[in-house]
C-alpha atoms as a PDB file:
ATOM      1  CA  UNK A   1     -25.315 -28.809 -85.272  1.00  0.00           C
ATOM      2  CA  UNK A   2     -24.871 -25.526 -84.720  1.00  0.00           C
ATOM      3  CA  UNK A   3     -27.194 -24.650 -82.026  1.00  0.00           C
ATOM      4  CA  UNK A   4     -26.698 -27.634 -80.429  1.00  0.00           C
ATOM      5  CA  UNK A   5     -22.724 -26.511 -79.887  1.00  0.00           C
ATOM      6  CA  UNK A   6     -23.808 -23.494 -78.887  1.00  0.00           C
ATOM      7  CA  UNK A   7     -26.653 -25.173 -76.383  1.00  0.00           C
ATOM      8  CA  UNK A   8     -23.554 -27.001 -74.577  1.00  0.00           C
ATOM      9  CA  UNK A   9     -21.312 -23.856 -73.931  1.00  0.00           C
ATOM     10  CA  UNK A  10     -24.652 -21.958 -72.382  1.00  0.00           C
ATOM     11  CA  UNK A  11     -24.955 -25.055 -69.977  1.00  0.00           C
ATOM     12  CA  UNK A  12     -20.978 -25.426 -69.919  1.00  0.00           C
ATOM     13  CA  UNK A  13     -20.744 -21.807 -69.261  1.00  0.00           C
ATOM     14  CA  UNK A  14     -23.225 -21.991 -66.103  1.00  0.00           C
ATOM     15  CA  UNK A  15     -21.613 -24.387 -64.647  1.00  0.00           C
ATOM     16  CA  UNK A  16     -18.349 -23.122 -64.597  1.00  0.00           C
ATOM     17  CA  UNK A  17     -20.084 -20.266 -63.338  1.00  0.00           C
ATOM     18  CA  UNK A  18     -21.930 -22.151 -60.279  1.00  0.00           C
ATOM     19  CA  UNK A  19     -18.411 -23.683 -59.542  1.00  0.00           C
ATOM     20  CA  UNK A  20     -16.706 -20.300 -59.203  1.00  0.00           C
ATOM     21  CA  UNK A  21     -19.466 -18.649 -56.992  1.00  0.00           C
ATOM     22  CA  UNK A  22     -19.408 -21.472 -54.858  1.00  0.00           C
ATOM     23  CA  UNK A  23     -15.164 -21.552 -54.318  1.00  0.00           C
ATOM     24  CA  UNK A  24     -15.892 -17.936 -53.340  1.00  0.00           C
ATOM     25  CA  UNK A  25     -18.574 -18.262 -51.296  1.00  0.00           C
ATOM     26  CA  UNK A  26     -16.255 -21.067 -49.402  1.00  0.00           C
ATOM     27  CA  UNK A  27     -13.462 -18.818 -49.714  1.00  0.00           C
ATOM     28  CA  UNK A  28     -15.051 -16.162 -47.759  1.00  0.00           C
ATOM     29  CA  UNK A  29     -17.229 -17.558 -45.657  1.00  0.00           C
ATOM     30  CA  UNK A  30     -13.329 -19.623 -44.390  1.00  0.00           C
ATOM     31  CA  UNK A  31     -12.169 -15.777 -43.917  1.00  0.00           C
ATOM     32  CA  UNK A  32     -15.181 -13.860 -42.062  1.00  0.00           C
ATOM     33  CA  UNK A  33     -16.426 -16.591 -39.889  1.00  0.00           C
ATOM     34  CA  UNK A  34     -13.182 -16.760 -37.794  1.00  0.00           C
ATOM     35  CA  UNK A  35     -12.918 -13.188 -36.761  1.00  0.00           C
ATOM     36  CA  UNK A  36     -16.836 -13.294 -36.215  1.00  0.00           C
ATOM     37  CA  UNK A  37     -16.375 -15.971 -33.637  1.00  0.00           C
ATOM     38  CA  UNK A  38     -13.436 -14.325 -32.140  1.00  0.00           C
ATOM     39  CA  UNK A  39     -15.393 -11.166 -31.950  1.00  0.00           C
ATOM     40  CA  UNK A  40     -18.129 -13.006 -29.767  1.00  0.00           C
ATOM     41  CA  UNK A  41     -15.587 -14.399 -28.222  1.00  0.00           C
ATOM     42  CA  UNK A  42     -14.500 -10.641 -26.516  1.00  0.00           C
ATOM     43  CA  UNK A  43     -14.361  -8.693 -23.366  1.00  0.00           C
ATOM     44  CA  UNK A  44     -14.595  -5.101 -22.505  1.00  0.00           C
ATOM     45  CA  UNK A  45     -12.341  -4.434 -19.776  1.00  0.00           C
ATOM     46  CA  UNK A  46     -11.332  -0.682 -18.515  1.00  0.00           C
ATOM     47  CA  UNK A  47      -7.745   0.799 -19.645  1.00  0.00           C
ATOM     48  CA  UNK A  48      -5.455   3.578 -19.022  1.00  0.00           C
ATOM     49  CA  UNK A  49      -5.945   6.500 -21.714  1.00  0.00           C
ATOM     50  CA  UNK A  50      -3.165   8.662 -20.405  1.00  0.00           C
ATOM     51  CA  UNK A  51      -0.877   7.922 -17.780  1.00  0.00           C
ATOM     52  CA  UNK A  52      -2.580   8.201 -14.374  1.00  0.00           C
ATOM     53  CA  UNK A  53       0.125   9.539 -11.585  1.00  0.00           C
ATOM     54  CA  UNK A  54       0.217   7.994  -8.242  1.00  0.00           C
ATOM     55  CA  UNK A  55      -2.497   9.140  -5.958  1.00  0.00           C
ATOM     56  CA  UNK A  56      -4.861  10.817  -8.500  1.00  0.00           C
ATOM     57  CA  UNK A  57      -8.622  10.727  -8.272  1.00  0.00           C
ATOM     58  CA  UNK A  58      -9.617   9.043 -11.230  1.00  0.00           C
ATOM     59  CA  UNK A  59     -11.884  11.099 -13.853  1.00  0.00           C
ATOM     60  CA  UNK A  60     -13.675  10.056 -17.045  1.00  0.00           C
ATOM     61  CA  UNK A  61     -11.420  11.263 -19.040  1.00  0.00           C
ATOM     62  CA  UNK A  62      -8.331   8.863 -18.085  1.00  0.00           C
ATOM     63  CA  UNK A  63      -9.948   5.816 -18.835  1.00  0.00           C
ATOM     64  CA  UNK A  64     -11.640   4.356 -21.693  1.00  0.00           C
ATOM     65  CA  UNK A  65     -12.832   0.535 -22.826  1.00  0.00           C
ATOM     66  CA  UNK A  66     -10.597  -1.855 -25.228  1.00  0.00           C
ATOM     67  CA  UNK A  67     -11.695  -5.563 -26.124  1.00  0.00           C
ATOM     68  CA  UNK A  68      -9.716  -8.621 -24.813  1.00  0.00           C
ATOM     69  CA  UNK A  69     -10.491 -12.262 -25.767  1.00  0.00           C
ATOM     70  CA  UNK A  70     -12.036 -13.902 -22.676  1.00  0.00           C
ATOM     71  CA  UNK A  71      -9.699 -15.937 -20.358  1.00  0.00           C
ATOM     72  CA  UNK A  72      -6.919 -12.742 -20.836  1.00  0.00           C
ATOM     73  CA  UNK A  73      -8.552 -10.949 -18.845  1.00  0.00           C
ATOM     74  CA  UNK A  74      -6.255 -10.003 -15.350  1.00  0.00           C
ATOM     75  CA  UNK A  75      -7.924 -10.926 -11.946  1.00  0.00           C
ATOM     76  CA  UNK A  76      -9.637  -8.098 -10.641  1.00  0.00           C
ATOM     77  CA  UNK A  77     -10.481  -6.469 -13.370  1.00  0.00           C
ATOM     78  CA  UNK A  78     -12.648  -3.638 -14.480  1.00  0.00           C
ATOM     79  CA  UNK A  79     -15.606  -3.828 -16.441  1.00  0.00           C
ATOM     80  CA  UNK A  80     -17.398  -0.757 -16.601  1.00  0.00           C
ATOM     81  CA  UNK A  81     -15.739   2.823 -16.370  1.00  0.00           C
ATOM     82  CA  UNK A  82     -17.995   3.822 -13.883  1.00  0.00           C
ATOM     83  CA  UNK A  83     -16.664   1.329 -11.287  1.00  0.00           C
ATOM     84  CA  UNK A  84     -13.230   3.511 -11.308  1.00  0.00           C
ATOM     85  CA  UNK A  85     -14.589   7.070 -11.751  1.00  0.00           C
ATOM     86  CA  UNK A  86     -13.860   8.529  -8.264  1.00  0.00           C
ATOM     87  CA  UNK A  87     -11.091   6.079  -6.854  1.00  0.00           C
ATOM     88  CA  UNK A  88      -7.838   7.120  -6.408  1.00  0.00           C
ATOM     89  CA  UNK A  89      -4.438   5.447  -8.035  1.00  0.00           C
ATOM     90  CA  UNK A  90      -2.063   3.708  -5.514  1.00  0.00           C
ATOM     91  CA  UNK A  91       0.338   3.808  -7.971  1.00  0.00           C
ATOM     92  CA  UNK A  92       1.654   4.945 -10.905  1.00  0.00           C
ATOM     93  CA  UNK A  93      -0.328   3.982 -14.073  1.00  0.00           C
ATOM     94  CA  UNK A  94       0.821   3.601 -17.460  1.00  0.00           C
ATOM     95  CA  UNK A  95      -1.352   4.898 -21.051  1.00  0.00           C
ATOM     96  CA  UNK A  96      -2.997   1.710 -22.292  1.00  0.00           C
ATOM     97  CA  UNK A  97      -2.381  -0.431 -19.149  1.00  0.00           C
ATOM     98  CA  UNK A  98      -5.785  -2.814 -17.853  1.00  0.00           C
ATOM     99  CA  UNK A  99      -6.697  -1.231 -14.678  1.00  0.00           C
ATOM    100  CA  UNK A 100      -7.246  -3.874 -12.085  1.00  0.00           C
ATOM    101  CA  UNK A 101      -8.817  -3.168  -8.348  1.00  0.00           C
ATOM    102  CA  UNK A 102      -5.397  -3.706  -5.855  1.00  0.00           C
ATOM    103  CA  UNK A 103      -4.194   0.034  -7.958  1.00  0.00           C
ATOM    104  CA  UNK A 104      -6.792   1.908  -6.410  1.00  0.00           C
ATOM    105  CA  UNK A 105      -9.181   2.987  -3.278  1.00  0.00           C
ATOM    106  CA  UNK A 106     -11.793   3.980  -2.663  1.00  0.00           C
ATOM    107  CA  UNK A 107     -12.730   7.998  -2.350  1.00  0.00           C
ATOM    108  CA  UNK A 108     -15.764   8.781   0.052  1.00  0.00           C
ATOM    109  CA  UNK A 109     -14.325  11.879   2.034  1.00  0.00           C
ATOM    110  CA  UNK A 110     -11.501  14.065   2.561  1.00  0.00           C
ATOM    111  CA  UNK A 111      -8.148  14.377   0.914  1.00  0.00           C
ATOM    112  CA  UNK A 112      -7.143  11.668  -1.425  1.00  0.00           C
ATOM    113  CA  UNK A 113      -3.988  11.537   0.901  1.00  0.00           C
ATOM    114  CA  UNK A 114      -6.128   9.803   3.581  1.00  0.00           C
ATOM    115  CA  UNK A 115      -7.147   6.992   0.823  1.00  0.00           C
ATOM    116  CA  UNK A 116      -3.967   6.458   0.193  1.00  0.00           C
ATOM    117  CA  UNK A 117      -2.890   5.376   3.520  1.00  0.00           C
ATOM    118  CA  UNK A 118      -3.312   1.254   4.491  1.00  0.00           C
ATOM    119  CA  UNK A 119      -5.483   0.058   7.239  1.00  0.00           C
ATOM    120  CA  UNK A 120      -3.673   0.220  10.618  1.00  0.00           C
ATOM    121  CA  UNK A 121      -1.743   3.033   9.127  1.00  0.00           C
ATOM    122  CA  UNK A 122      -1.042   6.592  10.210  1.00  0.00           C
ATOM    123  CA  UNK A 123       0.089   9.569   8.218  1.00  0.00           C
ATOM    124  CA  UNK A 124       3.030  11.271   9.896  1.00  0.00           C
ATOM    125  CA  UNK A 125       4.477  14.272   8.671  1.00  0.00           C
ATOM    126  CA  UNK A 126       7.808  15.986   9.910  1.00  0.00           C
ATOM    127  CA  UNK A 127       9.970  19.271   8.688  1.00  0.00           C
ATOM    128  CA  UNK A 128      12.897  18.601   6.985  1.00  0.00           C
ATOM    129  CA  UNK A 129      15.595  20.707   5.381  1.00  0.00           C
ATOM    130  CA  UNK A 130      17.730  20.705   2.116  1.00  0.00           C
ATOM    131  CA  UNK A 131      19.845  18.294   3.929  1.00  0.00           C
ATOM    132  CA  UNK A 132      17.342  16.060   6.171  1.00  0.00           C
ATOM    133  CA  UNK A 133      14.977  15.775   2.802  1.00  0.00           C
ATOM    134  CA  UNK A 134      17.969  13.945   0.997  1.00  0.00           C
ATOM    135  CA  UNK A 135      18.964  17.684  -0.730  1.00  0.00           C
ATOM    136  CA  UNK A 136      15.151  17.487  -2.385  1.00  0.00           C
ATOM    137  CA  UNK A 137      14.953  13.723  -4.037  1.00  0.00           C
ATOM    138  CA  UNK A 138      12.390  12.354  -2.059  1.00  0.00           C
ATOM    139  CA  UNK A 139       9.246  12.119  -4.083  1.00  0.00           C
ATOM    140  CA  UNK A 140       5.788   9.796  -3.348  1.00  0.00           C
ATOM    141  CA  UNK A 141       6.222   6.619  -3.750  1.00  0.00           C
ATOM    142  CA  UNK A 142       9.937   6.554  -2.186  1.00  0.00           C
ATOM    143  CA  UNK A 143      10.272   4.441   0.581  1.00  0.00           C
ATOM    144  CA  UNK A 144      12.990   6.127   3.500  1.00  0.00           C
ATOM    145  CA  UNK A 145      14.933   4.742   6.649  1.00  0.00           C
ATOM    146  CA  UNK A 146      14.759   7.021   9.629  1.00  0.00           C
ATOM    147  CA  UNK A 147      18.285   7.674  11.893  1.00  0.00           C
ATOM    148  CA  UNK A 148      18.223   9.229  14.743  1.00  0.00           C
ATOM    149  CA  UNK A 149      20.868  10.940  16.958  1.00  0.00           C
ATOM    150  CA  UNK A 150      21.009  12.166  20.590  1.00  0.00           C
ATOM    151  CA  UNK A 151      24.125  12.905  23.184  1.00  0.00           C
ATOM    152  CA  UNK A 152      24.244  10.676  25.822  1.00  0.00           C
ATOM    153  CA  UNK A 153      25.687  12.633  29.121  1.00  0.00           C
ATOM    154  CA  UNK A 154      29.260  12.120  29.441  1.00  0.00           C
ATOM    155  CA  UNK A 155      29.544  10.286  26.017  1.00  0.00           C
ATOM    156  CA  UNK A 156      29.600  11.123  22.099  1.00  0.00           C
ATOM    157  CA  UNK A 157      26.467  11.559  20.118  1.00  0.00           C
ATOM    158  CA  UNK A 158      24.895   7.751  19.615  1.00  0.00           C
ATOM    159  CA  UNK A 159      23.099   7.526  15.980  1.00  0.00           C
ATOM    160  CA  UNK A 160      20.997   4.989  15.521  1.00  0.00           C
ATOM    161  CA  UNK A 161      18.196   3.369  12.065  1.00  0.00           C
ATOM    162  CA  UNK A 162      15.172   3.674  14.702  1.00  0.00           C
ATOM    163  CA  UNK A 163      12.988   3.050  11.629  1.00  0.00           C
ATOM    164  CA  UNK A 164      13.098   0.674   8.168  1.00  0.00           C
ATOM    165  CA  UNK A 165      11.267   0.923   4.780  1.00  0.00           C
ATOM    166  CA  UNK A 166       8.651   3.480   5.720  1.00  0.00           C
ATOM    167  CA  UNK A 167       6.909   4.740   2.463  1.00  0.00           C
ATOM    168  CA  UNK A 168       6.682   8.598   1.291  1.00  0.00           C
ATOM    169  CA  UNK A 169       3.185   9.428   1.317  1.00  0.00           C
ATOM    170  CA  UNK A 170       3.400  12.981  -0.042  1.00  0.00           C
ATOM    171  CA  UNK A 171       6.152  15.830  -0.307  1.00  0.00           C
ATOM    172  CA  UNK A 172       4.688  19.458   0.950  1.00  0.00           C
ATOM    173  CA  UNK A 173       1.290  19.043  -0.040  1.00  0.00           C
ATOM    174  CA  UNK A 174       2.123  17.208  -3.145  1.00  0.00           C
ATOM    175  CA  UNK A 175       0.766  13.402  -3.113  1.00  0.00           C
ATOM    176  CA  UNK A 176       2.047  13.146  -6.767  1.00  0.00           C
ATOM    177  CA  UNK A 177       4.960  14.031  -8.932  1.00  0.00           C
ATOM    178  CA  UNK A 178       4.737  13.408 -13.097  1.00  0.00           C
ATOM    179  CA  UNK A 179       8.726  15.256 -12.973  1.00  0.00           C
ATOM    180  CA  UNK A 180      11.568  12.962 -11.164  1.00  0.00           C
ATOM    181  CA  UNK A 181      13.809  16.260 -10.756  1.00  0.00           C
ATOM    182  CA  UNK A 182      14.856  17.123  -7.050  1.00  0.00           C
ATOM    183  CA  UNK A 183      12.213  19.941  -5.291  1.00  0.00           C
ATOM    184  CA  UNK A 184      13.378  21.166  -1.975  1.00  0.00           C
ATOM    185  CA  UNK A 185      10.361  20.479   0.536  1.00  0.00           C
ATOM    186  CA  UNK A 186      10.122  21.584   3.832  1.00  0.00           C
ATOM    187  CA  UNK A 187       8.140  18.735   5.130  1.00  0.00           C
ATOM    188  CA  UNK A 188       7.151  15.064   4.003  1.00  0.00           C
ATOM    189  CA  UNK A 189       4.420  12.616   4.908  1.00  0.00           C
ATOM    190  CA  UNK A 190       5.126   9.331   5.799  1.00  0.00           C
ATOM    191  CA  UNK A 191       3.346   6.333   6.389  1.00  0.00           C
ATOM    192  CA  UNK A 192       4.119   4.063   9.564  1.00  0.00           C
ATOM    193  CA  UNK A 193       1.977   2.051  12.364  1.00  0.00           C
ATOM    194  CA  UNK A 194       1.079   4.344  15.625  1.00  0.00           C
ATOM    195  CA  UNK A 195       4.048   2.464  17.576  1.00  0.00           C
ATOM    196  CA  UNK A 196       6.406   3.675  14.907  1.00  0.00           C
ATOM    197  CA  UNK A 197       4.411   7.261  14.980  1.00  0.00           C
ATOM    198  CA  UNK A 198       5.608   6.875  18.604  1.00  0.00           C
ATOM    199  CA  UNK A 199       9.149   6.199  18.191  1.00  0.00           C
ATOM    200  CA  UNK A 200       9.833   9.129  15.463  1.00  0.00           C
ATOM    201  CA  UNK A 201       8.329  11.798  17.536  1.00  0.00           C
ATOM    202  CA  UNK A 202      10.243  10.434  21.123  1.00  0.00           C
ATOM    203  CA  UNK A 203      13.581  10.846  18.874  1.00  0.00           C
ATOM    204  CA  UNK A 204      12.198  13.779  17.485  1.00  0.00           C
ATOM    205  CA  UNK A 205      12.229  15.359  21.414  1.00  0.00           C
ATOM    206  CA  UNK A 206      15.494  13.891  22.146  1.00  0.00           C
ATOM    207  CA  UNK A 207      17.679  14.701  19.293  1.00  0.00           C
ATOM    208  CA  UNK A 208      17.701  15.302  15.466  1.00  0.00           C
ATOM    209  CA  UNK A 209      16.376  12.934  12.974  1.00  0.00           C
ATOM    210  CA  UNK A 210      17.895  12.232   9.209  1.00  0.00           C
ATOM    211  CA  UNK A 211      16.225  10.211   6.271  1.00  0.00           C
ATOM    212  CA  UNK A 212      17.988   8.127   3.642  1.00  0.00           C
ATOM    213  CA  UNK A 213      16.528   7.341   0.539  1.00  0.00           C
ATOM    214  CA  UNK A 214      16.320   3.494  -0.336  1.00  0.00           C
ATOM    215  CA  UNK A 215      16.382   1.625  -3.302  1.00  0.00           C
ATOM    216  CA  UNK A 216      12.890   0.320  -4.626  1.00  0.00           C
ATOM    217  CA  UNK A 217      14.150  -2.827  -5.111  1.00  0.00           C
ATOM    218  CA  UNK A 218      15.789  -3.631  -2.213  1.00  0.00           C
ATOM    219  CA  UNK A 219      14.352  -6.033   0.076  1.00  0.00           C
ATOM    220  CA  UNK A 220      13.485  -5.854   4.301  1.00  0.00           C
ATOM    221  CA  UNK A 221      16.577  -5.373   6.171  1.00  0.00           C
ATOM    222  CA  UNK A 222      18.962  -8.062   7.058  1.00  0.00           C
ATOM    223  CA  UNK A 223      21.448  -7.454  10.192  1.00  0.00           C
ATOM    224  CA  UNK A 224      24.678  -8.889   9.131  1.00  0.00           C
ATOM    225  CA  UNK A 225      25.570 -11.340  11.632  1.00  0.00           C
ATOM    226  CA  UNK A 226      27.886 -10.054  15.025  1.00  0.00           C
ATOM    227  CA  UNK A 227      31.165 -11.660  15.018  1.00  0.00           C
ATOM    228  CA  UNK A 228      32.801 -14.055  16.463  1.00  0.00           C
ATOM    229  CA  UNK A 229      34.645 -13.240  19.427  1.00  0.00           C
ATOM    230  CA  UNK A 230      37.320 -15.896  20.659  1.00  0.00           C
ATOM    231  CA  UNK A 231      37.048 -16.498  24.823  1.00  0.00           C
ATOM    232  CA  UNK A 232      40.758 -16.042  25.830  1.00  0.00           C
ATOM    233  CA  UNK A 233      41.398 -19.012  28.996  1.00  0.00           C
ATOM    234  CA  UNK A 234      43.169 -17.433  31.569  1.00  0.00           C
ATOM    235  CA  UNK A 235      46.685 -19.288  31.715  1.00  0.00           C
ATOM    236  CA  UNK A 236      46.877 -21.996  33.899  1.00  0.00           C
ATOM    237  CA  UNK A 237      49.170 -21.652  37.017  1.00  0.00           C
ATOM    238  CA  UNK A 238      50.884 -24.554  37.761  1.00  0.00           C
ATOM    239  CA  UNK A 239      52.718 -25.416  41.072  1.00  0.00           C
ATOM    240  CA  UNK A 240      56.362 -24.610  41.055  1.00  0.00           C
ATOM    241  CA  UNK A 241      58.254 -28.406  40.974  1.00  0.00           C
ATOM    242  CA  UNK A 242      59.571 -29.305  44.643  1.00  0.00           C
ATOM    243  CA  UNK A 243      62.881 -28.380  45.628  1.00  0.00           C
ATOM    244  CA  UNK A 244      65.059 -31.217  46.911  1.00  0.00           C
ATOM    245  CA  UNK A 245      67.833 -30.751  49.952  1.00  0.00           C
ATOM    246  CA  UNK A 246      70.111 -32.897  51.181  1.00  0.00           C
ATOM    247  CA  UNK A 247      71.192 -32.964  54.379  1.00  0.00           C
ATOM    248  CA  UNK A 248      74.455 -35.044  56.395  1.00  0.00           C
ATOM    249  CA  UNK A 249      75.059 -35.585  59.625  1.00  0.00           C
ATOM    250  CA  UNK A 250      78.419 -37.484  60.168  1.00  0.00           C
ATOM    251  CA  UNK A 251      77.367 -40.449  57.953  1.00  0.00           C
ATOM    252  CA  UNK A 252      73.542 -40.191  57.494  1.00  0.00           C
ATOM    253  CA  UNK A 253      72.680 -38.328  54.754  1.00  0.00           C
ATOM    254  CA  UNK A 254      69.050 -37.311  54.529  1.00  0.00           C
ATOM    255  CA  UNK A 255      67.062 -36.083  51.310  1.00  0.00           C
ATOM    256  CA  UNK A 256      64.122 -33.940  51.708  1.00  0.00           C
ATOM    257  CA  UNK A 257      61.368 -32.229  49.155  1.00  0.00           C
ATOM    258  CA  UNK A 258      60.754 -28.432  49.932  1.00  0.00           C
ATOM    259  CA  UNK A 259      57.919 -25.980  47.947  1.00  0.00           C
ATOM    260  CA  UNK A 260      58.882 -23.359  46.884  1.00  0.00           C
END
């Protein structure tokens, strides 16, 4: 009787002990399987691992690869460090940002300057002062309106915006700025099409020039609409009313209408 008791807790005993392993085995297999399928499920895409100033050729040691799931992933996108080693930043790049292709171009030759600078583009540079360079706040990236002035014989000076939105290209021979405190330059770069090129360096010969510093967020120019002017009729003449005389002889009288 005694065996047999002890016979049934052996087989009791193993089956209690299947039942746990298998709630375990359920139990994990519920918690490892969906991070392994969200693992496959990843991309390696290129990021920022420092902060990457505007117009800087891009080195190894900037970027580095984090894992995205797939359909995250930003158009234009980077897979493979390689593919941005050597291009340089249009902008400025923050640490840990996905690097996508419209923040950078393409390096073969020269100065990084002349990557910067859009198709149909021209870099134009011109001397300023303390007072011209907006007393030293003009950094790249800025974006400037140009005034000009000139005399006009026999008048006052006319002044004049001959020139809207025109970006900052570089300050001196600095394409890039990681401090936001004013530097007194003595000349700046900017970027404009020829026919603008043109028009700065024709105002340049006639007069003086001045730049003012726009907001970044400020949209293309809008003239405010000229004003009304109110068309004054000259006054309307009207004929002086007839004079009337009267005239008598002996006993006719006679009544007659005269202008004045």
């Amino acid at each position: 009787m005694v065996k047999r008791r002890g016979v049934l807790l052996v087989i009791l005993s193993l089956f209690m002990a299947v039942g746990a392993a298998f709630v375990a085995n359920e139990w994990i297999v519920a918690r490892v399987m969906p991070k392994q399928e969200l693992a496959e499920n990843k991309t390696q895409v290129v990021a920022a691992a420092m902060s990457i100033p505007f117009a800087t050729k891009v080195e190894k040691r900037h970027l580095k690869l984090v894992e995205i799931p797939e359909g995250l992933m930003p158009e234009g996108f980077f897979s493979a460090v390689d593919d941005v080693v050597g291009q340089v930043s249009t902008t400025s790049i923050a640490r840990g940002e996905i690097l996508v292709t419209e923040r950078f171009r393409a390096h073969t030759a020269g100065s990084t300057l002349a990557a910067l600078v859009n198709k149909n583009m021209r870099a134009v540079t011109v001397r300023v002062d303390d007072v011209v360079g907006v007393a030293g706040f003009l950094l790249p990236g800025n974006t400037v309106d140009v005034l000009a002035s000139r005399k006009v014989a026999g008048k006052r000076a006319v002044t004049e915006t001959i020139l809207r939105n025109i970006k900052v290209l570089a300050v001196d021979q600095t394409a890039s700025t990681d401090d936001n405190l004013p530097v007194i330059v003595r000349a700046v770069t900017l970027e404009m099409l020829p026919q603008q090129a043109e028009e700065l360096f024709r105002a340049r010969t006639e007069g003086t020039i001045q730049l003012t510093l726009r907001n970044p967020m400020e949209g293309d120019y809008v003239p405010p609409p000229a004003p009304k002017r109110t068309v004054r009729r000259a006054p309307v003449k009207r004929a002086p009313a007839p004079t009337e005389v009267t005239v008598i002889r002996g006993t006719t009288i006679n009544k007659t209408k005269t202008k004045t």
